[in-house]
N, C-alpha and C. Protein backbone atom coordinates (compact mmCIF):
# COMPACT_ATOMS: atom_id res chain seq x y z
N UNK A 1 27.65 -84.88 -49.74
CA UNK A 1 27.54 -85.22 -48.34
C UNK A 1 28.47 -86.38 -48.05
N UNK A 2 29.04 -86.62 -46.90
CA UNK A 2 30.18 -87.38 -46.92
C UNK A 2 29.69 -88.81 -46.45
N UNK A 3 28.90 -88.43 -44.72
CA UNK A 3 28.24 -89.54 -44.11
C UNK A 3 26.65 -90.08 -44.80
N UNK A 4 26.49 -90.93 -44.67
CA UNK A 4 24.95 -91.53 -44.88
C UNK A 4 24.29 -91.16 -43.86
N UNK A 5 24.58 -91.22 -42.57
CA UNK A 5 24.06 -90.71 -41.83
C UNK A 5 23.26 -89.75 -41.41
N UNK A 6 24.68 -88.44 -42.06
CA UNK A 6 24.35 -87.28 -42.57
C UNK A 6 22.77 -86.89 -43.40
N UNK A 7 22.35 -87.73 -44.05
CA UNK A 7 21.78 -87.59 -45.33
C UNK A 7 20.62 -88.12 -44.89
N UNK A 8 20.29 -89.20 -43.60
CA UNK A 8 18.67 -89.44 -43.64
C UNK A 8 18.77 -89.19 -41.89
N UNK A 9 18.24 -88.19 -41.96
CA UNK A 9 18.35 -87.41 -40.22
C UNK A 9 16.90 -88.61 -39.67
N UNK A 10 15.87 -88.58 -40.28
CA UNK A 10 15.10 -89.54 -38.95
C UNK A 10 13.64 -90.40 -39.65
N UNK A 11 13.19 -91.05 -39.31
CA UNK A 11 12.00 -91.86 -39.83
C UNK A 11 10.96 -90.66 -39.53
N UNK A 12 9.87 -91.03 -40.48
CA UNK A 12 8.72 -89.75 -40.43
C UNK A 12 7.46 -91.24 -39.80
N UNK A 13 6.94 -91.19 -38.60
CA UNK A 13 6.04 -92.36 -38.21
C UNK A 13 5.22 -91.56 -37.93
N UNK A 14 3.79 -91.84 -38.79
CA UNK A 14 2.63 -91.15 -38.66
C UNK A 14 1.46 -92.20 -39.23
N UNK A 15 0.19 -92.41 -38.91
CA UNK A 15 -0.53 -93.09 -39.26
C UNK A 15 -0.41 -93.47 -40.61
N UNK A 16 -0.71 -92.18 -41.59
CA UNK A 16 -0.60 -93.03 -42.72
C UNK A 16 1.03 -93.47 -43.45
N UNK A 17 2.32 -93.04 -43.12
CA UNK A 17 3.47 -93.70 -43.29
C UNK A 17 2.92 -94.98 -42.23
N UNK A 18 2.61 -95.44 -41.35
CA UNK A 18 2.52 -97.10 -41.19
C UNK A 18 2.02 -97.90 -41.89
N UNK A 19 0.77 -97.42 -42.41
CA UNK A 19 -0.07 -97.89 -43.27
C UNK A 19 0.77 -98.70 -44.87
N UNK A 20 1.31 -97.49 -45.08
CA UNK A 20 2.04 -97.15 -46.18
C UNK A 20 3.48 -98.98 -46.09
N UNK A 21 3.86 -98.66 -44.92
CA UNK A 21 4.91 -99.74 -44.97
C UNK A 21 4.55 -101.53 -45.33
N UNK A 22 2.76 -101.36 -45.80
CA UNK A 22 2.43 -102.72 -46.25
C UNK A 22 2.68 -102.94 -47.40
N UNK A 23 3.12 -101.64 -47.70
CA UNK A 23 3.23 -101.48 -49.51
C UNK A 23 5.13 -101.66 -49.78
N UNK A 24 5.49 -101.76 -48.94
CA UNK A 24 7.19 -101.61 -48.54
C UNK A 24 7.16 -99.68 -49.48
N UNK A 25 6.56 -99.22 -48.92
CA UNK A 25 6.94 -97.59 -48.89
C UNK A 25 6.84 -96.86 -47.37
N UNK A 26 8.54 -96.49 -47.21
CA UNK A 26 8.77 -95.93 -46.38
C UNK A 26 9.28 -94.18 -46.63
N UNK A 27 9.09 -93.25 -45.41
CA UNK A 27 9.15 -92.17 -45.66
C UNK A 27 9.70 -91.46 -44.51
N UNK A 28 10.66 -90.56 -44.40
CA UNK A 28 11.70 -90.24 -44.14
C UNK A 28 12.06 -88.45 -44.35
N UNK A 29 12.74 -88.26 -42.90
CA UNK A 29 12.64 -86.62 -42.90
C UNK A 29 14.70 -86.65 -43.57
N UNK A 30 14.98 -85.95 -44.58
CA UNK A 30 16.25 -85.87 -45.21
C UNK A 30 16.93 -84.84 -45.46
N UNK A 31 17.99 -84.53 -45.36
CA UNK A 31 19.31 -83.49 -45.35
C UNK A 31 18.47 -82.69 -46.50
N UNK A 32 18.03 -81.25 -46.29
CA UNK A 32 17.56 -80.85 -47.70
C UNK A 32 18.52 -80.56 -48.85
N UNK A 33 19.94 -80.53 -48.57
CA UNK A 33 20.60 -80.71 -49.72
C UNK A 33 21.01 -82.04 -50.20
N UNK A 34 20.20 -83.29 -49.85
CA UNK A 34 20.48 -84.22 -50.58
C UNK A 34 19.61 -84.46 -51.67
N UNK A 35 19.93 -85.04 -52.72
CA UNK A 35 19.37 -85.54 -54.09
C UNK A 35 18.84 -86.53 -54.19
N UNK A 36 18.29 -87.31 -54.54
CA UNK A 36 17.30 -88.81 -54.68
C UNK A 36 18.48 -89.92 -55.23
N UNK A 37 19.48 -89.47 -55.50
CA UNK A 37 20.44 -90.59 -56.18
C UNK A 37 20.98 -90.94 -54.71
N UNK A 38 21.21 -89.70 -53.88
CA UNK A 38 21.99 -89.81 -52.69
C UNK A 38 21.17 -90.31 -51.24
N UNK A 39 20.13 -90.13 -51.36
CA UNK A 39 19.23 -90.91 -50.99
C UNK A 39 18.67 -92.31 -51.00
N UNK A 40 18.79 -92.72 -52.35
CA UNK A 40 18.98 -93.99 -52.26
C UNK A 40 20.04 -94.71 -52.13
N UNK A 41 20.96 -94.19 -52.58
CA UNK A 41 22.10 -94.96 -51.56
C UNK A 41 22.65 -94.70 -50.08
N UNK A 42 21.74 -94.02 -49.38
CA UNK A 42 21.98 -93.92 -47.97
C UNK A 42 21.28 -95.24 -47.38
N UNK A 43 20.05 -95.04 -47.91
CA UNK A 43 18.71 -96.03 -47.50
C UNK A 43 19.66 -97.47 -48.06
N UNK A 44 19.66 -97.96 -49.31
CA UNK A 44 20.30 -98.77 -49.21
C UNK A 44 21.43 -99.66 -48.28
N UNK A 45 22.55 -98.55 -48.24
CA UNK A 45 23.46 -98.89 -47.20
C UNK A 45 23.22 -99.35 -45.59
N UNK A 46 22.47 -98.03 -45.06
CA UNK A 46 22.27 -98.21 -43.89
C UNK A 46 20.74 -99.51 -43.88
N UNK A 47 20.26 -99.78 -44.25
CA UNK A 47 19.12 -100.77 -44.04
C UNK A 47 19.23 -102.33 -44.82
N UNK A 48 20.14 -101.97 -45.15
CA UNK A 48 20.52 -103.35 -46.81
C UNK A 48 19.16 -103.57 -47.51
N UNK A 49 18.93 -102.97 -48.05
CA UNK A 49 17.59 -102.82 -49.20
C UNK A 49 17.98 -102.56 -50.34
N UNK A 50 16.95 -102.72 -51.65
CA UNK A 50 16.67 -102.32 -52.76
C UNK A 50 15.86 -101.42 -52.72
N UNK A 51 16.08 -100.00 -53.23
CA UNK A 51 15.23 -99.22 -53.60
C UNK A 51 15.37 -98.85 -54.73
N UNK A 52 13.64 -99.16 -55.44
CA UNK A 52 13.29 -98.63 -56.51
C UNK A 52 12.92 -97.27 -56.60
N UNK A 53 12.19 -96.56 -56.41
CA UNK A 53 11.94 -95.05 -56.10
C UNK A 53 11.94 -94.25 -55.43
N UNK A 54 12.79 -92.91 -55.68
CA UNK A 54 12.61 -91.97 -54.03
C UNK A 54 11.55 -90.77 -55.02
N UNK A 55 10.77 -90.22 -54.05
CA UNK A 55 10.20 -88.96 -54.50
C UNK A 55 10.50 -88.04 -52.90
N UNK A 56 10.69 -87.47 -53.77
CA UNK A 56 11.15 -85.91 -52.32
C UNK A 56 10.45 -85.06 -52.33
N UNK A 57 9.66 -84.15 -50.91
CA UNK A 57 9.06 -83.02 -51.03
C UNK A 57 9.50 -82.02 -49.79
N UNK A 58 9.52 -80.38 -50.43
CA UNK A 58 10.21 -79.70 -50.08
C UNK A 58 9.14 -78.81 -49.10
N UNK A 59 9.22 -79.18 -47.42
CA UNK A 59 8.25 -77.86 -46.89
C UNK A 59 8.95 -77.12 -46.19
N UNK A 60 8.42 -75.62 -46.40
CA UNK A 60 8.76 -74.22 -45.96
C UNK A 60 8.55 -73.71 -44.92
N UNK A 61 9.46 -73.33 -43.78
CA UNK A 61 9.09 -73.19 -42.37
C UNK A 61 7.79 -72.20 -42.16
N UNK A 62 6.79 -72.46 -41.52
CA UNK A 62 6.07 -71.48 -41.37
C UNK A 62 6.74 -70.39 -40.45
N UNK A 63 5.72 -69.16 -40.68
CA UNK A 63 5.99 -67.66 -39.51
C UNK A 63 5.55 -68.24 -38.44
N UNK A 64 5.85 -67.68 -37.29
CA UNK A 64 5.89 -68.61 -36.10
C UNK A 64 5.76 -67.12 -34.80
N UNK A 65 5.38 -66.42 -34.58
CA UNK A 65 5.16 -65.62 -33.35
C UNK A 65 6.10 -65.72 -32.08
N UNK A 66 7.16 -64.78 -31.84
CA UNK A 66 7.67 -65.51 -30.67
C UNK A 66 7.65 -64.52 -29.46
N UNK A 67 6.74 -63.41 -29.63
CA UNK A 67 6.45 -62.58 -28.57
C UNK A 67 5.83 -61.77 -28.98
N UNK A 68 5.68 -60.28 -28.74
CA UNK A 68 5.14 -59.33 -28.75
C UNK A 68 4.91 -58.55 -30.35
N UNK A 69 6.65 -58.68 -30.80
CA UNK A 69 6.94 -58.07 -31.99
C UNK A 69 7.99 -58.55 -32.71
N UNK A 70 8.44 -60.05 -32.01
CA UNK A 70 9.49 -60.80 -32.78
C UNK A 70 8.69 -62.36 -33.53
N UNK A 71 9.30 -60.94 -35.29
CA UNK A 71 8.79 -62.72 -35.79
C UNK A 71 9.71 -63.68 -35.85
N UNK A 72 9.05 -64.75 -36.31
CA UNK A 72 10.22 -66.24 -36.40
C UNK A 72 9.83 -67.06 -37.48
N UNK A 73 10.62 -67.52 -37.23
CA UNK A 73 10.13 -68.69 -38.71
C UNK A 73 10.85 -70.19 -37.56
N UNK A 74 9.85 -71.66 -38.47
CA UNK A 74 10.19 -72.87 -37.84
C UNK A 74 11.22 -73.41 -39.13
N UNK A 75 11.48 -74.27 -38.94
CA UNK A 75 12.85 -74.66 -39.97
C UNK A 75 12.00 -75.25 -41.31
N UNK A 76 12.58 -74.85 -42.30
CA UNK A 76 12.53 -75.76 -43.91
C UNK A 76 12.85 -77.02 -43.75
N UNK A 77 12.35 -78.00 -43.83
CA UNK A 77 12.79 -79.23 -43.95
C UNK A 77 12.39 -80.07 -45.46
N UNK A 78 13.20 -81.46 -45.74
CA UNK A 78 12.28 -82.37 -46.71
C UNK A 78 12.13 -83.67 -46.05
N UNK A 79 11.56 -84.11 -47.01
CA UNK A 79 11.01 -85.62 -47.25
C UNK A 79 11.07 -86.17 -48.15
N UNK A 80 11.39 -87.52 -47.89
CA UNK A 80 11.58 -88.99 -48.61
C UNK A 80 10.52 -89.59 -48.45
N UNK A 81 9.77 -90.21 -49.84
CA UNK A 81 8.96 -91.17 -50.02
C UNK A 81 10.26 -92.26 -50.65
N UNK A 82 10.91 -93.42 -49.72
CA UNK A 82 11.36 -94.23 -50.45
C UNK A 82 10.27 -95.73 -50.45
N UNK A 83 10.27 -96.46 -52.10
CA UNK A 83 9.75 -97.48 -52.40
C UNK A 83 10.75 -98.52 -52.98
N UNK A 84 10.87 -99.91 -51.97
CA UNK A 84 11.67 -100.71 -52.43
C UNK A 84 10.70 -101.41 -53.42
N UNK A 85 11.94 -102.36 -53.63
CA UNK A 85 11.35 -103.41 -55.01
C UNK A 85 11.14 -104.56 -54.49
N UNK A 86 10.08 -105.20 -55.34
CA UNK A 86 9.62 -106.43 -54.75
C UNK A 86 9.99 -107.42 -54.21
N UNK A 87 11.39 -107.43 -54.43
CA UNK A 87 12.20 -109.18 -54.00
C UNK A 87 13.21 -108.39 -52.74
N UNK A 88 12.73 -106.97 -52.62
CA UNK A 88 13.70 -106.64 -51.15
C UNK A 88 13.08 -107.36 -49.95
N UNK A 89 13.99 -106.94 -48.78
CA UNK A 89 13.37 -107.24 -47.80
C UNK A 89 12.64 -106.00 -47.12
N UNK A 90 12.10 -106.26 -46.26
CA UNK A 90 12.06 -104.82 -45.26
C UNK A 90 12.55 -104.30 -44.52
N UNK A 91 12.06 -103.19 -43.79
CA UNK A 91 13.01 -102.42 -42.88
C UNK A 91 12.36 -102.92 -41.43
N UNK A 92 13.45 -103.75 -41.01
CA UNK A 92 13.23 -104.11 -39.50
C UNK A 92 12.89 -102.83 -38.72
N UNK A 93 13.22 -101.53 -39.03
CA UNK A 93 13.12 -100.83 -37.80
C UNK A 93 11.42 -100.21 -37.20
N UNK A 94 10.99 -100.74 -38.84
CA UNK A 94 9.43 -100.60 -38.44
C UNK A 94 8.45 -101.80 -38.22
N UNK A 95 9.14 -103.02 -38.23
CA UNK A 95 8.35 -103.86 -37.56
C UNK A 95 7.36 -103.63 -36.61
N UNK A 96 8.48 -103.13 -35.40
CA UNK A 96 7.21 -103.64 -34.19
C UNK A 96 6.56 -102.28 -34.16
N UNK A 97 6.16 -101.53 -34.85
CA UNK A 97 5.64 -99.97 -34.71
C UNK A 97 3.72 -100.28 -35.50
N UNK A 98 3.58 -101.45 -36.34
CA UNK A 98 2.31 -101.32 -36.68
C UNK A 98 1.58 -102.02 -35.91
């Protein structure tokens, strides 16, 4: 992937990801062809952090009904569990969200 950008499409903000950001673990919807090496250096770059761990999980669009007799499907997407390390800082962009 060329851009960083590219590679972390959007913040995942849901009760328990806020929760989660007391722990400095943040989580994140990501390019499904990116890798956890490439992942952490997106997160890095774009936020100036240390990250110690990414774990990624892969969900499968469900069937989706879109009329009478047309099926559909909703899109495959993943996810980033990233966890910085203790002497990072945090991610300003979730400050004012808890």
């Amino acid at each position: 992937m060329a851009n960083v950008y590219d590679i972390i499409i959007r913040p995942i903000i849901t009760e328990r990801s806020m929760e989660a950001t007391g722990t400095k673990k943040y989580v994140f919807e990501v390019a499904p062809t990116a890798g956890k090496i490439e992942i952490k250096n997106a997160v890095e770059q774009i936020f100036g952090v240390k990250v110690a761990k990414v774990n990624t999980i892969n969900y499968d669009g469900k069937a989706k009904r879109l009329g009478a007799a047309r099926p559909g499907r909703r899109k495959s997407w993943k996810k980033a569990y990233v966890q910085l390390t203790q002497d990072s800082k945090t991610i300003e962009f979730f400050e004012g969200m808890v």
